[in-house]
Protein backbone atom coordinates (compact mmCIF):
# COMPACT_ATOMS: atom_id res chain seq x y z
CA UNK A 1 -49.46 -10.88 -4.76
CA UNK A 2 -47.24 -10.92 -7.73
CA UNK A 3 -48.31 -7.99 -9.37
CA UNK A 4 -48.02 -6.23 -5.64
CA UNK A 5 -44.24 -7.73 -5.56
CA UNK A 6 -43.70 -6.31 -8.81
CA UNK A 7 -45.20 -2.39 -8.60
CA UNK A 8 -42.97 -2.48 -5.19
CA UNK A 9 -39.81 -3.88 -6.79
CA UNK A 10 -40.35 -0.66 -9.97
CA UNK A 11 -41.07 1.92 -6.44
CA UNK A 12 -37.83 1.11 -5.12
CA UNK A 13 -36.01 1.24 -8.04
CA UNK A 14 -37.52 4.42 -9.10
CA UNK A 15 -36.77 5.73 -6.12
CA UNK A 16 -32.76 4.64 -6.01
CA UNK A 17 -32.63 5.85 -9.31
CA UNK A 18 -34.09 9.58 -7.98
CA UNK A 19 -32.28 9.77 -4.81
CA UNK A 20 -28.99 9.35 -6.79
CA UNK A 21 -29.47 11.82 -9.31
CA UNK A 22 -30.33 13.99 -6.38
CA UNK A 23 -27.14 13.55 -4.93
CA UNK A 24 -25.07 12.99 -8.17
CA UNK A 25 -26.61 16.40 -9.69
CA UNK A 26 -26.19 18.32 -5.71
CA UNK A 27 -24.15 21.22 -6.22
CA UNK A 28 -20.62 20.92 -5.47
CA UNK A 29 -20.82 17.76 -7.22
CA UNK A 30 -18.97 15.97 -9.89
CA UNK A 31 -18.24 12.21 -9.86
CA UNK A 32 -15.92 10.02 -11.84
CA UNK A 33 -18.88 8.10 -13.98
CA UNK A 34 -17.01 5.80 -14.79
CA UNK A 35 -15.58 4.54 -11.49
CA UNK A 36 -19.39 4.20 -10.63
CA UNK A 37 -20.32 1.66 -14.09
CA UNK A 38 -16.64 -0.44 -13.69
CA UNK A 39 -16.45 0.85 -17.08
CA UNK A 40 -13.16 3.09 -17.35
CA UNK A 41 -10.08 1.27 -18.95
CA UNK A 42 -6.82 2.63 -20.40
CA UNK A 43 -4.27 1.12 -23.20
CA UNK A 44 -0.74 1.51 -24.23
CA UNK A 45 -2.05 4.29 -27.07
CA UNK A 46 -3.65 6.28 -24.51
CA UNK A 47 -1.06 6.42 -21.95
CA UNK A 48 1.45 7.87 -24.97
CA UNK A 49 -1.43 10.26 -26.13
CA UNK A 50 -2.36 11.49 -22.84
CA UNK A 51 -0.53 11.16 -19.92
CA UNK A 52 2.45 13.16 -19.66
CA UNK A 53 5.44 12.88 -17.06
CA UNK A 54 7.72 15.51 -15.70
CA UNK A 55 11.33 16.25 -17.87
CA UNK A 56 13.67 13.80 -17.87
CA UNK A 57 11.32 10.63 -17.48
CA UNK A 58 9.38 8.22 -19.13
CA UNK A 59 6.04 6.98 -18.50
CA UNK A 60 4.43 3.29 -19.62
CA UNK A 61 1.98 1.21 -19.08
CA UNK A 62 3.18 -1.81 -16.66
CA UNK A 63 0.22 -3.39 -16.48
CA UNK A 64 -3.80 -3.44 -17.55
CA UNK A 65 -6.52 -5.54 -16.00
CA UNK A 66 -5.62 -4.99 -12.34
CA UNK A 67 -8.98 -3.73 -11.43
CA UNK A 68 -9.51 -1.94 -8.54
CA UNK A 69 -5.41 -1.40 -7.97
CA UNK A 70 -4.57 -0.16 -4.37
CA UNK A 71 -1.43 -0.38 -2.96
CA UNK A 72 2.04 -1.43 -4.23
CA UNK A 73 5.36 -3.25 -2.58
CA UNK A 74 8.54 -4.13 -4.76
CA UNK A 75 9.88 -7.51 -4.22
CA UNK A 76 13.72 -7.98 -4.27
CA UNK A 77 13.26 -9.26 -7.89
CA UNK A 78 11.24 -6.59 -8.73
CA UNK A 79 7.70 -8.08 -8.96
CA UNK A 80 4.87 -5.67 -8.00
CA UNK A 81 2.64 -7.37 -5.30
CA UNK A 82 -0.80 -5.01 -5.63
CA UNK A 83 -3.89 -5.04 -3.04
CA UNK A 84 -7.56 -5.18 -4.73
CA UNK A 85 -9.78 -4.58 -2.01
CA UNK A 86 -13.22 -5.02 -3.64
CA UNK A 87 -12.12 -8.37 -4.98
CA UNK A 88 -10.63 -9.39 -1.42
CA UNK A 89 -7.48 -10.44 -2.81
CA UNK A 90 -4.06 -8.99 -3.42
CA UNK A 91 -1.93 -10.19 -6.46
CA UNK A 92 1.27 -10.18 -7.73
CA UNK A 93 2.59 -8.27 -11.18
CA UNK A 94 5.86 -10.31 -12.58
CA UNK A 95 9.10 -8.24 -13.56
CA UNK A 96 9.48 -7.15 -16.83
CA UNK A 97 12.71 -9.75 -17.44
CA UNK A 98 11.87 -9.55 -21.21
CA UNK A 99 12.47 -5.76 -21.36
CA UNK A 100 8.96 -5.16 -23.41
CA UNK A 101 7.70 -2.44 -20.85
CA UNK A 102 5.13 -4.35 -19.78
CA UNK A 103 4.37 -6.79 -16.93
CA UNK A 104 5.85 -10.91 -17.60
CA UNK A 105 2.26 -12.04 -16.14
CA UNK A 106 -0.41 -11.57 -13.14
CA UNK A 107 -1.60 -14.22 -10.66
CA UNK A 108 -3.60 -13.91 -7.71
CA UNK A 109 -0.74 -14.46 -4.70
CA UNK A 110 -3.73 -14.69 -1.75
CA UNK A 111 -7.80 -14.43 -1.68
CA UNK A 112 -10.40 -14.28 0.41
CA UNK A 113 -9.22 -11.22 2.59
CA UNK A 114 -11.68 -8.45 4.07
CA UNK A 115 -10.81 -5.80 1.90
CA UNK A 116 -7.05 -5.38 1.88
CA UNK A 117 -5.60 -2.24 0.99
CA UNK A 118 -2.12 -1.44 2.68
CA UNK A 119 1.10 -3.85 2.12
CA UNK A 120 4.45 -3.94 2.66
CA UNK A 121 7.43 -6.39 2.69
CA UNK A 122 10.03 -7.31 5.60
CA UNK A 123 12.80 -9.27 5.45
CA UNK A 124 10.61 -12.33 4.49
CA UNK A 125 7.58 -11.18 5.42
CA UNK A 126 4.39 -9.53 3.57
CA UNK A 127 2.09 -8.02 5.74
CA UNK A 128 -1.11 -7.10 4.60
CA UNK A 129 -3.85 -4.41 5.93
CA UNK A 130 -7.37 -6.05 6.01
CA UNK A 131 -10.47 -3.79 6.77
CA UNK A 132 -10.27 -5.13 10.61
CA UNK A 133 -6.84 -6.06 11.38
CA UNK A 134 -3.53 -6.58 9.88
CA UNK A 135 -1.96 -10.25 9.17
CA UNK A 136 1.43 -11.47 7.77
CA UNK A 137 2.69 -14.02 5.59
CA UNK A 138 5.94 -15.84 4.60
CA UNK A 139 7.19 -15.05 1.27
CA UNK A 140 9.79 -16.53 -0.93
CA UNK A 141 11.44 -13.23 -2.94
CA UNK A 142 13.17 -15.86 -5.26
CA UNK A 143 10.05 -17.31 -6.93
CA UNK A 144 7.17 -14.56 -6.02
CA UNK A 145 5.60 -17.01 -3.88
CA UNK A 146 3.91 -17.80 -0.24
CA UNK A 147 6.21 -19.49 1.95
CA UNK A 148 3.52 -20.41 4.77
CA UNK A 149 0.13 -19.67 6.13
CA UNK A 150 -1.37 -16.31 6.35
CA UNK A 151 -1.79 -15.23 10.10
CA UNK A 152 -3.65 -12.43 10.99
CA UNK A 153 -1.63 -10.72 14.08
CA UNK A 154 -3.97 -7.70 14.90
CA UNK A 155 -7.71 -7.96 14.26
CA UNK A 156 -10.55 -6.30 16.03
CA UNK A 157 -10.56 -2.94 14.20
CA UNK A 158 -13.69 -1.44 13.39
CA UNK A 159 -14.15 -1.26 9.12
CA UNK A 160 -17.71 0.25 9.39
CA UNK A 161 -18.96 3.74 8.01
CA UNK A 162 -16.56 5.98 5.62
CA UNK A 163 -12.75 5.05 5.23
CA UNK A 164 -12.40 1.51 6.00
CA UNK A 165 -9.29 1.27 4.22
CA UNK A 166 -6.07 0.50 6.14
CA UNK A 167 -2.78 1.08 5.81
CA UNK A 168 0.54 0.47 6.90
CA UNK A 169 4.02 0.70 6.39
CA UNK A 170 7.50 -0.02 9.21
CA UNK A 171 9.04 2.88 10.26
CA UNK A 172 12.88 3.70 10.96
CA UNK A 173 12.31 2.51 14.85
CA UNK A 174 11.30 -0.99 13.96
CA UNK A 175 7.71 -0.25 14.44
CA UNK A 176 4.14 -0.63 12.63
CA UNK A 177 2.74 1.71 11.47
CA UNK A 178 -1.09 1.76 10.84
CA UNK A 179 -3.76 4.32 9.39
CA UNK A 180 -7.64 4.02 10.41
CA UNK A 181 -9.81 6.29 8.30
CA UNK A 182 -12.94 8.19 9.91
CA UNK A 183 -16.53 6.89 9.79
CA UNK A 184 -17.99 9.74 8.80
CA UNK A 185 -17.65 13.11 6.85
CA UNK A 186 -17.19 14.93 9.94
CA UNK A 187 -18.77 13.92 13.20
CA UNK A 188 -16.98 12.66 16.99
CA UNK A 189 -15.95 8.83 16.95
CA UNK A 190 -17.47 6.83 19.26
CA UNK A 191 -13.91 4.38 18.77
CA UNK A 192 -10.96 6.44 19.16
CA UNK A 193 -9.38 4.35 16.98
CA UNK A 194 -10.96 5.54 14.19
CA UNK A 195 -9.80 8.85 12.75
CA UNK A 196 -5.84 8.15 13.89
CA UNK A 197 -2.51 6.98 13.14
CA UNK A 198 -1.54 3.79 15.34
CA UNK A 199 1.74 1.54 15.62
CA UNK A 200 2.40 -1.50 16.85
CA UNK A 201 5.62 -3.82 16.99
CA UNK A 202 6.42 -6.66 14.04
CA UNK A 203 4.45 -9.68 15.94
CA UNK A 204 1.43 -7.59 16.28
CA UNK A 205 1.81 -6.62 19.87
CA UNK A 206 1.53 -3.46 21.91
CA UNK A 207 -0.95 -1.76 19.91
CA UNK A 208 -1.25 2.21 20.63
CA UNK A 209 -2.61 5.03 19.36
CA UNK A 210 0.57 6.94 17.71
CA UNK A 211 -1.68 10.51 16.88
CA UNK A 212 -5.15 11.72 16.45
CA UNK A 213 -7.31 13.97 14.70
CA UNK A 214 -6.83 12.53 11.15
CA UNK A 215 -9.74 12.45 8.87
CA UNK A 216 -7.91 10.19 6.32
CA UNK A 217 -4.51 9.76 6.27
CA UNK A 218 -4.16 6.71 3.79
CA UNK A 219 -0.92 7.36 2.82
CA UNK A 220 2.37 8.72 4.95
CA UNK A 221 6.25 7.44 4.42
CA UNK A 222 9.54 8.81 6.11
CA UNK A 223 11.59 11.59 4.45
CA UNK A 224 14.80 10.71 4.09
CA UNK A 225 16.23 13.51 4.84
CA UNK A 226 15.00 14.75 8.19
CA UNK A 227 13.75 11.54 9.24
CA UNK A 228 9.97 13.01 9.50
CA UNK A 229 6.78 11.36 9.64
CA UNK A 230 4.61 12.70 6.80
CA UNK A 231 1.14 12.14 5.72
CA UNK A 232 -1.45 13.08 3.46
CA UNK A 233 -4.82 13.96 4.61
CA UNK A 234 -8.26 14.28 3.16
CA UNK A 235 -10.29 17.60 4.31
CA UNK A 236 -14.08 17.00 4.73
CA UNK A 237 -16.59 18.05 2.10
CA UNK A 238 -19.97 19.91 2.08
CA UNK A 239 -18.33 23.57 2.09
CA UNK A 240 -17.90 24.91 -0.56
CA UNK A 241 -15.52 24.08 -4.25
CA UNK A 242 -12.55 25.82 -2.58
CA UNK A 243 -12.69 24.73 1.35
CA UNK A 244 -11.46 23.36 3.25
CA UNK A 245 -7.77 22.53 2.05
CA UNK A 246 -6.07 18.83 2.17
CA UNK A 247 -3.20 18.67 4.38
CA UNK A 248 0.22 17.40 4.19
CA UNK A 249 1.20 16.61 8.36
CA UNK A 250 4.37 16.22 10.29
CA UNK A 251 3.39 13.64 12.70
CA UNK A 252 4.80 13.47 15.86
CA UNK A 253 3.54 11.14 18.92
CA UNK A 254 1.01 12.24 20.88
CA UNK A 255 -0.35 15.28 19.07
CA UNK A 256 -3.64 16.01 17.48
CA UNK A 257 -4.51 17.13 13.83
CA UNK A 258 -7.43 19.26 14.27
CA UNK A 259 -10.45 16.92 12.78
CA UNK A 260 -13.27 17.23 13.29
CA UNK A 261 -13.16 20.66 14.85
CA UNK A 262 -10.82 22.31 12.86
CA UNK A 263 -9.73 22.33 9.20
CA UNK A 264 -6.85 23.47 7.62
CA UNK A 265 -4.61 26.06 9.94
CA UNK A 266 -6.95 25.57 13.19
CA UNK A 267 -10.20 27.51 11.31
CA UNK A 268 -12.70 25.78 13.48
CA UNK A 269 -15.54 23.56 12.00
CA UNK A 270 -18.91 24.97 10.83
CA UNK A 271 -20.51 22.05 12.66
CA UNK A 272 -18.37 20.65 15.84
CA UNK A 273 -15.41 23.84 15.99
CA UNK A 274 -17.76 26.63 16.35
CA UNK A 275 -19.67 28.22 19.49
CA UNK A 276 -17.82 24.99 20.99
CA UNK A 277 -17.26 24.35 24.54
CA UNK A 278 -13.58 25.72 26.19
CA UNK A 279 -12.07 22.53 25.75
CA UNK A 280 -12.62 22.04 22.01
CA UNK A 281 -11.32 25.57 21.61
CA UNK A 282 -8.24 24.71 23.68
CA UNK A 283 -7.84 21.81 21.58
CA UNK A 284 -8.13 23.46 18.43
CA UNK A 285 -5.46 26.14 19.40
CA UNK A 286 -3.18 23.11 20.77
CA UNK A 287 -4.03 21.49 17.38
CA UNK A 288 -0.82 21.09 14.92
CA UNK A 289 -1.49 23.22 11.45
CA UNK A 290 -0.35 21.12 8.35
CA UNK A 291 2.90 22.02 6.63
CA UNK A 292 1.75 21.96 3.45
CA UNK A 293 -2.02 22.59 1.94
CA UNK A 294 -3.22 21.17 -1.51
CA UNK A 295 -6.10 22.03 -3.09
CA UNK A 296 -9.55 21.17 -1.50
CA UNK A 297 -11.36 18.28 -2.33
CA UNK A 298 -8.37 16.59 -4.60
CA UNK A 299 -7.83 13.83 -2.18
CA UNK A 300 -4.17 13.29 -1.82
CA UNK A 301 -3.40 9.72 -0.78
CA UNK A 302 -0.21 7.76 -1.40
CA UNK A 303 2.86 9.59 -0.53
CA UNK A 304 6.32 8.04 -1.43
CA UNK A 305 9.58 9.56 -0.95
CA UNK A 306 11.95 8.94 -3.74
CA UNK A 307 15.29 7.13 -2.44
CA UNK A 308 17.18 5.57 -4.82
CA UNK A 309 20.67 7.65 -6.31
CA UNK A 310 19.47 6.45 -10.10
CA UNK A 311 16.73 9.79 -9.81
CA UNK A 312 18.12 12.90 -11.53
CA UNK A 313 19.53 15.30 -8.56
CA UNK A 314 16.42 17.54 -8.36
CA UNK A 315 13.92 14.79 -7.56
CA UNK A 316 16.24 12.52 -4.90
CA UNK A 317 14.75 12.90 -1.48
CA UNK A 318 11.91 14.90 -2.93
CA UNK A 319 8.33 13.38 -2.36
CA UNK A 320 5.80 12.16 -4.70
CA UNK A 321 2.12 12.28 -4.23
CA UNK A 322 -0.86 10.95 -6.05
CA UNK A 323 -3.90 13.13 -6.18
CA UNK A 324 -6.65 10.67 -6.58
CA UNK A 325 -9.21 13.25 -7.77
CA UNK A 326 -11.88 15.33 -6.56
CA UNK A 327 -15.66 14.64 -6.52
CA UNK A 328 -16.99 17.31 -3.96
CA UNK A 329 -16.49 20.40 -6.25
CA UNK A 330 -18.87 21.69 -8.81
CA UNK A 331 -15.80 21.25 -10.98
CA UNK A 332 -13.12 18.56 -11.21
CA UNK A 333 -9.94 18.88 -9.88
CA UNK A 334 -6.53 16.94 -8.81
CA UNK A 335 -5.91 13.42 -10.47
CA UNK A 336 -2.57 13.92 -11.08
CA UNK A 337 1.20 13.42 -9.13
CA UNK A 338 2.86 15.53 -8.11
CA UNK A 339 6.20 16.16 -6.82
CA UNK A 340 7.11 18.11 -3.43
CA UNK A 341 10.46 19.78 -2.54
CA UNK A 342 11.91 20.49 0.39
CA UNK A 343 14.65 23.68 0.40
CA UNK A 344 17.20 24.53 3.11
CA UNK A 345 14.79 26.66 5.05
CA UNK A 346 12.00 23.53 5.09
CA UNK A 347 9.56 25.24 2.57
CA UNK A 348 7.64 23.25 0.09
CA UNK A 349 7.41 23.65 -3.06
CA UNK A 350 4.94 21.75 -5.34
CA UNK A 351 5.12 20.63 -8.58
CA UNK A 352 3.38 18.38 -11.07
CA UNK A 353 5.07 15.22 -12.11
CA UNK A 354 2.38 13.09 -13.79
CA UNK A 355 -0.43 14.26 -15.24
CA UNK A 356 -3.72 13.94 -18.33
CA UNK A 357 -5.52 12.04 -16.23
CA UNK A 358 -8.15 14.76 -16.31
CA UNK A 359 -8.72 16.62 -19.47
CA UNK A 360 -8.16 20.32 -20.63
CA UNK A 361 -11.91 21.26 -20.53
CA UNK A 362 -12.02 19.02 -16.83
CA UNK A 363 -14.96 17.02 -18.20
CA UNK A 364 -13.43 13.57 -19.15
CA UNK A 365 -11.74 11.02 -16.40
CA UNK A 366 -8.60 8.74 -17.77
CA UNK A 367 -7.58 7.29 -14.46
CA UNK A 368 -7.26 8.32 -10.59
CA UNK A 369 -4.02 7.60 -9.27
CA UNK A 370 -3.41 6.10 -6.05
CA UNK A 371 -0.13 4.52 -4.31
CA UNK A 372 3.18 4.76 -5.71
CA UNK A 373 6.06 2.78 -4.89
CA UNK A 374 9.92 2.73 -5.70
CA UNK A 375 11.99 0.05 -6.10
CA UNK A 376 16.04 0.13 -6.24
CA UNK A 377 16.72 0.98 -9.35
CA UNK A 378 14.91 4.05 -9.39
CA UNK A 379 11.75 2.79 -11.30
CA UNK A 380 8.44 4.51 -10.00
CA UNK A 381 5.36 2.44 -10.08
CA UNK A 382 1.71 4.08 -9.89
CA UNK A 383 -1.66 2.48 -9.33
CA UNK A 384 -4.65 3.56 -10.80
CA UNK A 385 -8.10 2.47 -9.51
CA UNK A 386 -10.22 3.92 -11.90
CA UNK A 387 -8.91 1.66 -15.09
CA UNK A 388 -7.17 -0.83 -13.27
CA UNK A 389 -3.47 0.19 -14.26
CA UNK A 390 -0.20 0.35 -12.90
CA UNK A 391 2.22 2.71 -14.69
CA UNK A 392 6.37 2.75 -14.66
CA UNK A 393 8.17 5.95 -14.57
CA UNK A 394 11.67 6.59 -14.56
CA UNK A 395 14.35 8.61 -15.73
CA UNK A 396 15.43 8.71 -19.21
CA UNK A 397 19.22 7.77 -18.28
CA UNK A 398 17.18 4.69 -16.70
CA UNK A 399 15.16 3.81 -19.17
CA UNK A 400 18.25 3.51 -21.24
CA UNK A 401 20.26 1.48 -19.29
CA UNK A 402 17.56 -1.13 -18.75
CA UNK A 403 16.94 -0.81 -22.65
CA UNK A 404 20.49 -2.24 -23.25
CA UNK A 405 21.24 -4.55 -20.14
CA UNK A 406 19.69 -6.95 -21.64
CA UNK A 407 22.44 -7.61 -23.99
CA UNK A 408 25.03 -7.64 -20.51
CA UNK A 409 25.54 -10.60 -18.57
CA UNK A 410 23.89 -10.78 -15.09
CA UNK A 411 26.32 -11.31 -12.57
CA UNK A 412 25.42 -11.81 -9.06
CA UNK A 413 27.06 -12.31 -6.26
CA UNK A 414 28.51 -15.74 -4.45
CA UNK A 415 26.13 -17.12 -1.84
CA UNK A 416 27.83 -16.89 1.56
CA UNK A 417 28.70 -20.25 2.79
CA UNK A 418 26.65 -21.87 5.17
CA UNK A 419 27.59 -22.54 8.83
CA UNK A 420 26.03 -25.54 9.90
CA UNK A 421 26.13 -26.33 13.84
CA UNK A 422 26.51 -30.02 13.88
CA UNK A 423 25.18 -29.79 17.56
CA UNK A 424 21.98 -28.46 16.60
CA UNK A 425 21.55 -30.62 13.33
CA UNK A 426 21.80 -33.65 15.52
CA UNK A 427 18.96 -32.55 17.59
CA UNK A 428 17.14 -31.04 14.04
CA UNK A 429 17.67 -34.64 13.31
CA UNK A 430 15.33 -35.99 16.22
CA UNK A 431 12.05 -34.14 15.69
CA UNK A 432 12.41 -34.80 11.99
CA UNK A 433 12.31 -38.40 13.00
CA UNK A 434 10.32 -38.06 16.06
CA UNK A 435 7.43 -36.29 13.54
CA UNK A 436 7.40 -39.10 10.67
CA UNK A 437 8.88 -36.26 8.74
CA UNK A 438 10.27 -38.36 6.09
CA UNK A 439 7.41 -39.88 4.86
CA UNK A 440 6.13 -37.17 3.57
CA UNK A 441 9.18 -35.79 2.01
CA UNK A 442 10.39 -38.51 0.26
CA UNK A 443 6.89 -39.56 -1.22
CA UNK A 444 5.30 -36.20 -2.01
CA UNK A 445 7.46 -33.36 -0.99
CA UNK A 446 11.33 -33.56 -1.75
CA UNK A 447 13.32 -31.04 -0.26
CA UNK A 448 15.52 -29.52 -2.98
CA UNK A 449 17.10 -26.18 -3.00
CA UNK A 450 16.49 -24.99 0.28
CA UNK A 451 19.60 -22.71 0.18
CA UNK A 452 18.40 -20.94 -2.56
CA UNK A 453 15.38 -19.87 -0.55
CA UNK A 454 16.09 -19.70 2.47
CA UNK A 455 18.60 -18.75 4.78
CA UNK A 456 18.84 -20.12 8.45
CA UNK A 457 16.94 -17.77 10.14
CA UNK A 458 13.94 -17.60 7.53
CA UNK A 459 13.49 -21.14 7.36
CA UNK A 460 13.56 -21.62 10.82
CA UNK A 461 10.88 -18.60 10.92
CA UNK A 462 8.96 -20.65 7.87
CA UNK A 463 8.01 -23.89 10.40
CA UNK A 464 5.24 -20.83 12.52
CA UNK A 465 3.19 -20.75 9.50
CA UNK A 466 3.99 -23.60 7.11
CA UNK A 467 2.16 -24.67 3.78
CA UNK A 468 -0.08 -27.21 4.11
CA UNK A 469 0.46 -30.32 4.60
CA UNK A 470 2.65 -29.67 6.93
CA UNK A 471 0.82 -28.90 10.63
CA UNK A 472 2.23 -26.06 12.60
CA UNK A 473 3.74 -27.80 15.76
CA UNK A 474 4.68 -25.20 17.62
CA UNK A 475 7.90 -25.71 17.67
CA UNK A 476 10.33 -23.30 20.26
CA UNK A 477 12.99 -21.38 18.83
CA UNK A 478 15.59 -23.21 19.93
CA UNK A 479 13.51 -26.54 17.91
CA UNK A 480 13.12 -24.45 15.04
CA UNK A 481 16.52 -23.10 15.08
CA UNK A 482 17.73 -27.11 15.52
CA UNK A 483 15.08 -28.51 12.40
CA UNK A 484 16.42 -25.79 10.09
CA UNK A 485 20.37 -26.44 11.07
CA UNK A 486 19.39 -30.05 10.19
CA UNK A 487 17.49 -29.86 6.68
CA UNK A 488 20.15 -27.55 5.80
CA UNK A 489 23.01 -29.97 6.38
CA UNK A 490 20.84 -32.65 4.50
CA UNK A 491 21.53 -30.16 0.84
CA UNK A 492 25.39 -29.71 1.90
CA UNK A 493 25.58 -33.39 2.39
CA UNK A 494 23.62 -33.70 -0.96
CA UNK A 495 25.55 -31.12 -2.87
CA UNK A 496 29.16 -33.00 -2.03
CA UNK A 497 27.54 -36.40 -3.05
CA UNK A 498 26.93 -34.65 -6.41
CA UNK A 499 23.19 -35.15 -5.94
């Protein structure tokens, strides 16, 4: 029996072994090795030797050992917060307050997610995009910490198949927006979900399908400067090195994309687009072209439009892109960023912005990028799956500046006084004593600087989801609005006592 277990055990390996080479060595096909063997990694000497950055910037490493680095946000003290997907947890990358280039520390900021990917911050709020369904959690921008319990407010999405990931982002009109990848390479979803950009308001509610016929739109942002939706789009594989093309969209509510009938401007699909019925024909000549092609097979994915007035002229309002890298051509392609540019007329122009992640002869991988993300003084942060890396760019005049501020005093500005209502502290007053409150407070918890945290609204927002010990009572607003009025008043009184 053994000896049977054993021959059966070398079969099926033999056999995984063959039917990967099969598909690794199919034609059309070059993968990342690397990626495959969690082997690739990257160091400050390598990013100088090889990576180069577009005139009038500066690239470094931020930070190493982030493996598996998806998505970015910028806190208001500028640490990164990064998703890791595969390890089900997304952490948080301290500022660089000692002006070395380089991350002050990691720490894992929340575990034991389903594969998170997208993130961003509101007000005091970080949402995060599991595999199947989107939650949200208090967070405290002063120290880089939770402020509360994680609550998922959308769940039910289907993760299975091809493109599980999820992301999301808030748009201009207060809503959610949310991404949901195909299952498949090309094929008609059962779900019709899947394949589509959706939205959905800040609590989670009212859930609808925004636009359709997306393959993979992981990444999409605002432009500035027309107040467009635009997002990337992967194009299928299987036909050929050259087609078809990845798309850059305008999205607009209620139209459809083309996938999986069409690719590129309306050519209809080998498999579902051709000899097709009248309606898929009418479909595909309804379907919206993209405004922009890139290359096939280089799998464009974050998309960030550059905001801040500290970028040189030529690059404000202008779009960055990361091209996370082919594997579906013969030979390698993409894995770089590049820059897009909108003239007068809307035309696009592209040009590379960061690039040596591939080398000259295209044989040799040095990372894939992935999300980039801006924060307010113009620096430009870049993820990089493939060696678990986030890079800083920014301008030269930039990089100056922060080289000497250090030698500048900080000077911020004066807190706005609070305005305590002494009508709702008195009734704050009641449930804190009608809940046994104190006990807990005095013995294990003191409550001490609450003003530098908090304002009145999110600390009456912090009592829906509060760290444990504390039980969520479901308090009203008008309660929570009344508790919060009251522990405030407890640090003025504190404060003029000289406590």
């Amino acid at each position: 029996m053994k000896s049977l277990l054993k021959y059966t055990l070398i079969f099926l390996l033999a056999l995984g072994t063959a039917l990967t080479t099969l598909v690794l060595f199919a034609p059309g096909v070059s993968v990342p090795w690397k990626q495959l063997t969690g082997g690739a990694e990257t160091d400050e000497e390598t990013v100088e030797q090889q990576i180069h950055v577009a005139d009038g910037f500066h690239v470094e490493l931020f930070a190493d050992a982030v493996p598996n680095a998806r998505w970015l946000a910028v806190t208001r003290r500028g640490d990164v917060i990064v998703s890791q997907p595969k390890r089900g947890r997304v952490a948080l990358l301290q500022a660089d307050n000692d002006r070395d280039g380089r991350t002050d520390g990691q720490r894992v900021l929340i575990d034991g997610l389903r594969r998170p990917h997208g993130l961003f911050l509101h007000e005091d709020w970080l949402y995060i995009a599991e595999s199947d369904g989107v939650g949200r959690v208090p967070f405290d921008h002063s120290d880089g910490r939770l402020a509360g319990s994680y609550l998922k407010i959308v769940d039910g999405l289907a993760d299975e198949g091809n493109h599980w990931t999820k992301t999301i982002a808030m748009g201009p009109d207060g809503w959610i927006y949310l991404s949901s990848g195909s299952t498949c390479n090309v094929c008609e979803e059962e779900d019709p979900r899947r394949a589509t950009i959706m939205r959905f308001q800040p609590d989670g509610s009212d859930l609808e399908i925004y636009a359709t016929g997306l393959r993979n739109s992981v990444g999409f942002d605002w432009s500035p400067k027309d107040g467009g939706l635009y997002a990337t789009d992967n194009g299928r594989d299987w036909l050929g090195d050259d087609f078809p093309p990845c798309e850059l969209n305008l999205v607009e509510k209620g139209a459809f994309y083309g996938w999986p009938y069409a690719n590129g401007n309306r050519v209809p699909d080998p498999d579902f687009g051709v000899d097709a019925s009248v309606e898929i024909e009418e479909k595909i000549a309804t379907s919206r072209p993209p405004v922009h092609d890139f290359p096939a097979h280089n799998a464009p994915l974050g998309i960030t439009f550059l905001r801040s007035p500290a970028q040189p002229p030529g690059y404000r309002d202008a779009a960055l892109v990361a091209l996370h890298g082919s594997w579906n051509r013969s030979t390698k392609d993409g894995y770089k960023v590049v820059s897009l540019h909108w003239d007068e007329r809307g035309n696009i122009r592209q040009r590379d912005f960061l690039w040596g992640f591939l080398s000259e002869d295209r044989s040799e991988v040095h990372g894939r990028p992935v999300a980039i993300a801006e924060d307010d003084s113009g620096n430009i942060y870049i993820s990089d799956d493939y060696v678990g890396a986030i890079y800083r760019v920014a301008s030269e005049n930039r990089r100056s500046a922060r080289a000497t501020a250090g030698k500048k005093p900080r000077i911020q500005a004066p807190h706005k006084p609070l305005v305590i209502d002494s009508g709702a502290s008195q009734r704050g007053e009641e449930l804190y004593r009608r809940h046994g409150c104190a006990r807990c407070h005095k013995a294990q918890v003191p409550l001490r600087d609450l003003a530098k945290k908090y304002n009145l609204q999110s600390l009456a927002d912090y009592f829906d989801t509060p760290t444990p010990p504390m039980p969520s009572y479901g308090f009203s607003g008008t309660q929570k609005r009344a508790l919060a009025h009251y522990l405030m008043s407890l640090e003025v009184q504190a404060q003029s006592n000289g406590d």
